[in-house]
N, C-alpha and C. Protein backbone atom coordinates (compact mmCIF):
# COMPACT_ATOMS: atom_id res chain seq x y z
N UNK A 1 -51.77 183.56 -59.76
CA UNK A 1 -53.18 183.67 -59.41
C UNK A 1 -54.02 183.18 -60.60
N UNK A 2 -55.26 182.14 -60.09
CA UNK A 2 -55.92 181.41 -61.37
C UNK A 2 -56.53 182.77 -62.01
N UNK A 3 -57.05 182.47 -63.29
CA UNK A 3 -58.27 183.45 -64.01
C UNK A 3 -59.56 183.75 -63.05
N UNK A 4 -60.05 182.89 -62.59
CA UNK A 4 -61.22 182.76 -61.99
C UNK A 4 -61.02 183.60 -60.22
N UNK A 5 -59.76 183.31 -59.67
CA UNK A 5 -59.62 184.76 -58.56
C UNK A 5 -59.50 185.80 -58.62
N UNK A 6 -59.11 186.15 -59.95
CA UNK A 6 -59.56 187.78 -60.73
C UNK A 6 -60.35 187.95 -60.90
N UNK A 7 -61.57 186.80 -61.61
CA UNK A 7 -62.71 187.15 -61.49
C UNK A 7 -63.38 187.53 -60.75
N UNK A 8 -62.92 187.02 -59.11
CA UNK A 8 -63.75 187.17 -58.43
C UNK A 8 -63.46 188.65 -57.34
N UNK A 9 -62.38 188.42 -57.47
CA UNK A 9 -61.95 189.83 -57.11
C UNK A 9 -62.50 191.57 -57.96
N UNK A 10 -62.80 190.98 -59.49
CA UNK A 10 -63.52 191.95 -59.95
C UNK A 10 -64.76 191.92 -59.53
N UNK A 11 -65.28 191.13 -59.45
CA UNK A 11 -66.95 191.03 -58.99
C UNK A 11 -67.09 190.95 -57.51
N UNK A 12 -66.12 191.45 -56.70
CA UNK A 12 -66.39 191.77 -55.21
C UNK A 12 -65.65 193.07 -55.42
N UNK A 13 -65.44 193.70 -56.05
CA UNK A 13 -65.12 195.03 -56.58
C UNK A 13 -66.14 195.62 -56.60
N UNK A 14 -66.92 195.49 -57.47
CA UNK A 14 -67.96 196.18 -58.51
C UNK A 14 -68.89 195.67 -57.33
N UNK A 15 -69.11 194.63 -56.55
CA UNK A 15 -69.94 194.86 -55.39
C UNK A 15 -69.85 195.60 -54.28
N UNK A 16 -68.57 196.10 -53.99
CA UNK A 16 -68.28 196.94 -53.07
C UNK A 16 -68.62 198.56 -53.41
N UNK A 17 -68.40 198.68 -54.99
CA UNK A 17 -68.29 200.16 -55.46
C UNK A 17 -69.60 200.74 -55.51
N UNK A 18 -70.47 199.58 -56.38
CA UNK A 18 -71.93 199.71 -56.71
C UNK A 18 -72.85 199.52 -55.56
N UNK A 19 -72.27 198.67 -54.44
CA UNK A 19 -73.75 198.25 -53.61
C UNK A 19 -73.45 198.75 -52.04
N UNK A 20 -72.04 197.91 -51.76
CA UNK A 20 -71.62 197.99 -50.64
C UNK A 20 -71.41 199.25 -49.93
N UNK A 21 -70.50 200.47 -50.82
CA UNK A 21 -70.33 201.61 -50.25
C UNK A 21 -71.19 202.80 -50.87
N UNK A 22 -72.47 202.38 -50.89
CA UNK A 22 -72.86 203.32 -52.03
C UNK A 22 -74.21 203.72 -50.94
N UNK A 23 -74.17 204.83 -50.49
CA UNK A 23 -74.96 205.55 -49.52
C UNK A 23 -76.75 205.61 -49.82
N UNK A 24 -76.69 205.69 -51.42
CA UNK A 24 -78.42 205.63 -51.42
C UNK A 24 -79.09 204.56 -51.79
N UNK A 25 -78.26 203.39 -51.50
CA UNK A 25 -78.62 202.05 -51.24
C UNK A 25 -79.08 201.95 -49.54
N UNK A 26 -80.36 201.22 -49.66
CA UNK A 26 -80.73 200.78 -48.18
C UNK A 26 -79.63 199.99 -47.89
N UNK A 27 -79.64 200.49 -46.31
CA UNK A 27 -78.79 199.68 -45.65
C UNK A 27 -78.86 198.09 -45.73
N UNK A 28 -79.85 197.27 -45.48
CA UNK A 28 -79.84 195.66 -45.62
C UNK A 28 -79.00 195.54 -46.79
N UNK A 29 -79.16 196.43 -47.97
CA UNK A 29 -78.62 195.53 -48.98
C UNK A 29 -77.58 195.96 -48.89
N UNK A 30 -76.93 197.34 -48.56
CA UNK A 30 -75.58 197.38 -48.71
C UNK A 30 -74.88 196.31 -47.75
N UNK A 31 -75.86 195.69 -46.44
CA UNK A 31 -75.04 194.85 -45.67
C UNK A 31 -74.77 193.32 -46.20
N UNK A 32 -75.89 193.22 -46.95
CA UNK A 32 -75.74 191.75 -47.50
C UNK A 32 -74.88 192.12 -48.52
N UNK A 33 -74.99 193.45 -49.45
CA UNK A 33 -73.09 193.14 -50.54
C UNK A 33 -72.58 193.29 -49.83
N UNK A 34 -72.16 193.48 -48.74
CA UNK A 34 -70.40 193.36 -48.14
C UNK A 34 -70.68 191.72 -47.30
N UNK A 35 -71.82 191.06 -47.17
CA UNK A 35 -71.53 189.92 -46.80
C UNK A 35 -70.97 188.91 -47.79
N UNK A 36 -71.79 189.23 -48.93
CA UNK A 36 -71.15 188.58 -50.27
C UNK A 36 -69.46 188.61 -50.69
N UNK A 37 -69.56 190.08 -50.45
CA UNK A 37 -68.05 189.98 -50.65
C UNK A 37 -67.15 189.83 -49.69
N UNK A 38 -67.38 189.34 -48.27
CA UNK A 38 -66.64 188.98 -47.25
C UNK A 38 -66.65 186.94 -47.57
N UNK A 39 -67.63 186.56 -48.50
CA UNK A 39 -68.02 185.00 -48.40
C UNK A 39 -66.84 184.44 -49.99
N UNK A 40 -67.01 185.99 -50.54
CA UNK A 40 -66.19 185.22 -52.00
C UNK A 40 -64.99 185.78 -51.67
N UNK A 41 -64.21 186.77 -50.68
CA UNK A 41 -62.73 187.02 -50.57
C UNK A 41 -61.89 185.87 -49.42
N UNK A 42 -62.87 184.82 -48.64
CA UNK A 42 -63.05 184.18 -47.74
C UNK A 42 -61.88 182.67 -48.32
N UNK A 43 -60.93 183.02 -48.47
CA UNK A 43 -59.78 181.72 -48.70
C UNK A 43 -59.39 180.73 -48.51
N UNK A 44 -60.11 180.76 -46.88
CA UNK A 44 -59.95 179.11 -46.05
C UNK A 44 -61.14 178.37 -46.77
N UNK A 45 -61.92 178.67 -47.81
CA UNK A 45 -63.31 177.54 -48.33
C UNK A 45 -63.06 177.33 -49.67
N UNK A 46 -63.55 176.19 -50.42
CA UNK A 46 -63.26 176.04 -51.52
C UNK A 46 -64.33 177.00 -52.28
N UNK A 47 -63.01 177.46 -53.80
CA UNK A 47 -63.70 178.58 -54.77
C UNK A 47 -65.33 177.92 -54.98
N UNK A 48 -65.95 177.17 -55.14
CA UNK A 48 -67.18 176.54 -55.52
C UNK A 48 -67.98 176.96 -54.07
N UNK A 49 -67.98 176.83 -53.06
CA UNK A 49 -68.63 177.05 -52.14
C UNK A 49 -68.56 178.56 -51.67
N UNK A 50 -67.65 179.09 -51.85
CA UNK A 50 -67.74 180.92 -52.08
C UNK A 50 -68.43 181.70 -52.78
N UNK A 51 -68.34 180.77 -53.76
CA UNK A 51 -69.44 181.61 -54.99
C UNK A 51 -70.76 180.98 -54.93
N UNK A 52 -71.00 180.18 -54.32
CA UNK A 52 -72.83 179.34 -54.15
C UNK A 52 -73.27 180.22 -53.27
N UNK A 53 -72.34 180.69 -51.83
CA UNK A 53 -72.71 181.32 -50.70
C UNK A 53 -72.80 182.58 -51.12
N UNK A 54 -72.15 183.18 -51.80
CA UNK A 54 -72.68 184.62 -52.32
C UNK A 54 -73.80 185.03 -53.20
N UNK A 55 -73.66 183.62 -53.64
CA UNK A 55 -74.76 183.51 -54.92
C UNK A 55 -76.31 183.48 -53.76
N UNK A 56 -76.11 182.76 -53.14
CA UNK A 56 -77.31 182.60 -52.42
C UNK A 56 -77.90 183.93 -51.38
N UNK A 57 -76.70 184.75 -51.30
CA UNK A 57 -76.94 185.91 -50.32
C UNK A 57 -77.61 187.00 -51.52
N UNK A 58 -76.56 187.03 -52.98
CA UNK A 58 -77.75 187.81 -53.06
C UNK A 58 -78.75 187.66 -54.00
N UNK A 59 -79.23 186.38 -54.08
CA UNK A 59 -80.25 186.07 -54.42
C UNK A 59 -80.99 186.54 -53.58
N UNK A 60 -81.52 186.36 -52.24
CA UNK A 60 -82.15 186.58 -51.26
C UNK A 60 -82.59 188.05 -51.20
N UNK A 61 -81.30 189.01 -51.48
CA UNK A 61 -81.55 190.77 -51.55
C UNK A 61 -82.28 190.63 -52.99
N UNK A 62 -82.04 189.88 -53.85
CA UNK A 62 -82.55 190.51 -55.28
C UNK A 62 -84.51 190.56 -55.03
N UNK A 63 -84.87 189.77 -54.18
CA UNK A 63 -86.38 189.44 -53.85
C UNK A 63 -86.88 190.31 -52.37
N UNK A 64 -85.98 191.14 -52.02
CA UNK A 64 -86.41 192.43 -51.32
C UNK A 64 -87.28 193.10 -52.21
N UNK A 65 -88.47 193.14 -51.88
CA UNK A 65 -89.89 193.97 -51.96
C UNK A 65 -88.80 195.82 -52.16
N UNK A 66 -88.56 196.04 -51.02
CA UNK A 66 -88.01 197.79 -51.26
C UNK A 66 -86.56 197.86 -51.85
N UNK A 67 -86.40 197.18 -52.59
CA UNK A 67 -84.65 197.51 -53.31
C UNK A 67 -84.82 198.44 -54.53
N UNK A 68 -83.81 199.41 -55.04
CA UNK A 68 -84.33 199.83 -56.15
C UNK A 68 -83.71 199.34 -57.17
N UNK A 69 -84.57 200.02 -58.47
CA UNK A 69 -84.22 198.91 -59.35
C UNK A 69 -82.62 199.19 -59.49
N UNK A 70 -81.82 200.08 -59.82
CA UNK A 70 -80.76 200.17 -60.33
C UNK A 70 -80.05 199.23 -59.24
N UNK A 71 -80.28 199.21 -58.01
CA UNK A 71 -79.48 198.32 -57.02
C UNK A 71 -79.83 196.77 -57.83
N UNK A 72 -81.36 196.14 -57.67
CA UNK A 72 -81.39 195.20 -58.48
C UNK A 72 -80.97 194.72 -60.11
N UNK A 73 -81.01 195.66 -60.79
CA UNK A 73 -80.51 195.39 -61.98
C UNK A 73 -78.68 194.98 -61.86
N UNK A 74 -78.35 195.59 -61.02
CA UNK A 74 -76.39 195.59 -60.51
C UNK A 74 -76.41 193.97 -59.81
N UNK A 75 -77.42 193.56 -59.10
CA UNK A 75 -77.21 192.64 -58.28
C UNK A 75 -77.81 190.87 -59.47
N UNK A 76 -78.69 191.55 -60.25
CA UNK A 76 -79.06 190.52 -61.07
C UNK A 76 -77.84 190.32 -62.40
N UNK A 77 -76.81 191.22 -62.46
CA UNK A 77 -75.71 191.40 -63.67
C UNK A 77 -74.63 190.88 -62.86
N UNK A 78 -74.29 190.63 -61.52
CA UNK A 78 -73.03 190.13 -60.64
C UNK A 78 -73.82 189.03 -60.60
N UNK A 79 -74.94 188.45 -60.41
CA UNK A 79 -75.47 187.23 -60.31
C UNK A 79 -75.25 186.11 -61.37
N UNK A 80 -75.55 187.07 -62.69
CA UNK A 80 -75.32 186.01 -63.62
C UNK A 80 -73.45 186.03 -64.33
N UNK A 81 -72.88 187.07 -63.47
CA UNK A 81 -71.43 186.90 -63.78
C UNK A 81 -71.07 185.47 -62.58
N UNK A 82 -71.41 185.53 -61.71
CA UNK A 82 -71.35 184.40 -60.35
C UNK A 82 -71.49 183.32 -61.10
N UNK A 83 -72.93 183.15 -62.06
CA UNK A 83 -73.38 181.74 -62.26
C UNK A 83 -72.48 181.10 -63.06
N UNK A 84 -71.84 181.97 -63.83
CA UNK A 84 -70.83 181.81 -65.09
C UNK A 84 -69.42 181.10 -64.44
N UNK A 85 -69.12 181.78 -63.44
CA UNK A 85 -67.67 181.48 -62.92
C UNK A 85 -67.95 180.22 -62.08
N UNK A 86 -69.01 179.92 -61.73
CA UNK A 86 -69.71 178.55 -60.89
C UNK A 86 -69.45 177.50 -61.76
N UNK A 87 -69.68 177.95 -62.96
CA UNK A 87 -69.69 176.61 -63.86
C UNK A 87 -68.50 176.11 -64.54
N UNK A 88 -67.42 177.23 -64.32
CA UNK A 88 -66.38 177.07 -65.16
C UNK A 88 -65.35 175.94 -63.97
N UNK A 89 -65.85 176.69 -62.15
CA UNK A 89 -64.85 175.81 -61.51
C UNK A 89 -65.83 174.43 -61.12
N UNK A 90 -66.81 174.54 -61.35
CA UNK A 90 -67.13 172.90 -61.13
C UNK A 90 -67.00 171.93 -62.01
């Protein structure tokens, strides 16, 4: 297994623990982290287009008006772990 599918497996971890199953998160966003992490565990697409598509989902939650911050601060720290691993496989 490359470095970079651990990576990503940690960071659809820590999205599942922190956002996805985490009850006093509004629902939209817990639905968009488990879309994220259904787009980066997603095998039939290339690693570069898994991580743009997640990148772009939660970009989209990070500019929810009602998110709180600790949800945003978690989603802006997996964002810039995303941007990192974006650059290493392109």
């Amino acid at each position: 297994m490359a470095a970079s599918d651990v990576r990503i497996k940690q960071v659809a971890n820590e999205l599942e623990g922190r956002l996805a199953n985490d009850n006093g998160v509004p629902r939209n966003i817990r639905k968009g982290a488990s879309d994220a992490v259904s787009l980066l565990l997603d095998n039939g697409k290339a690693l570069d287009l898994r991580v743009s598509s997640a990148i772009n989902v939660l970009a989209d939650l990070s500019n929810d008006p009602n998110i709180p911050m600790e949800s945003w601060s978690t989603i802006m720290q997996i964002l810039s772990d995303l941007e990192v691993i974006l650059k290493e496989v392109s």
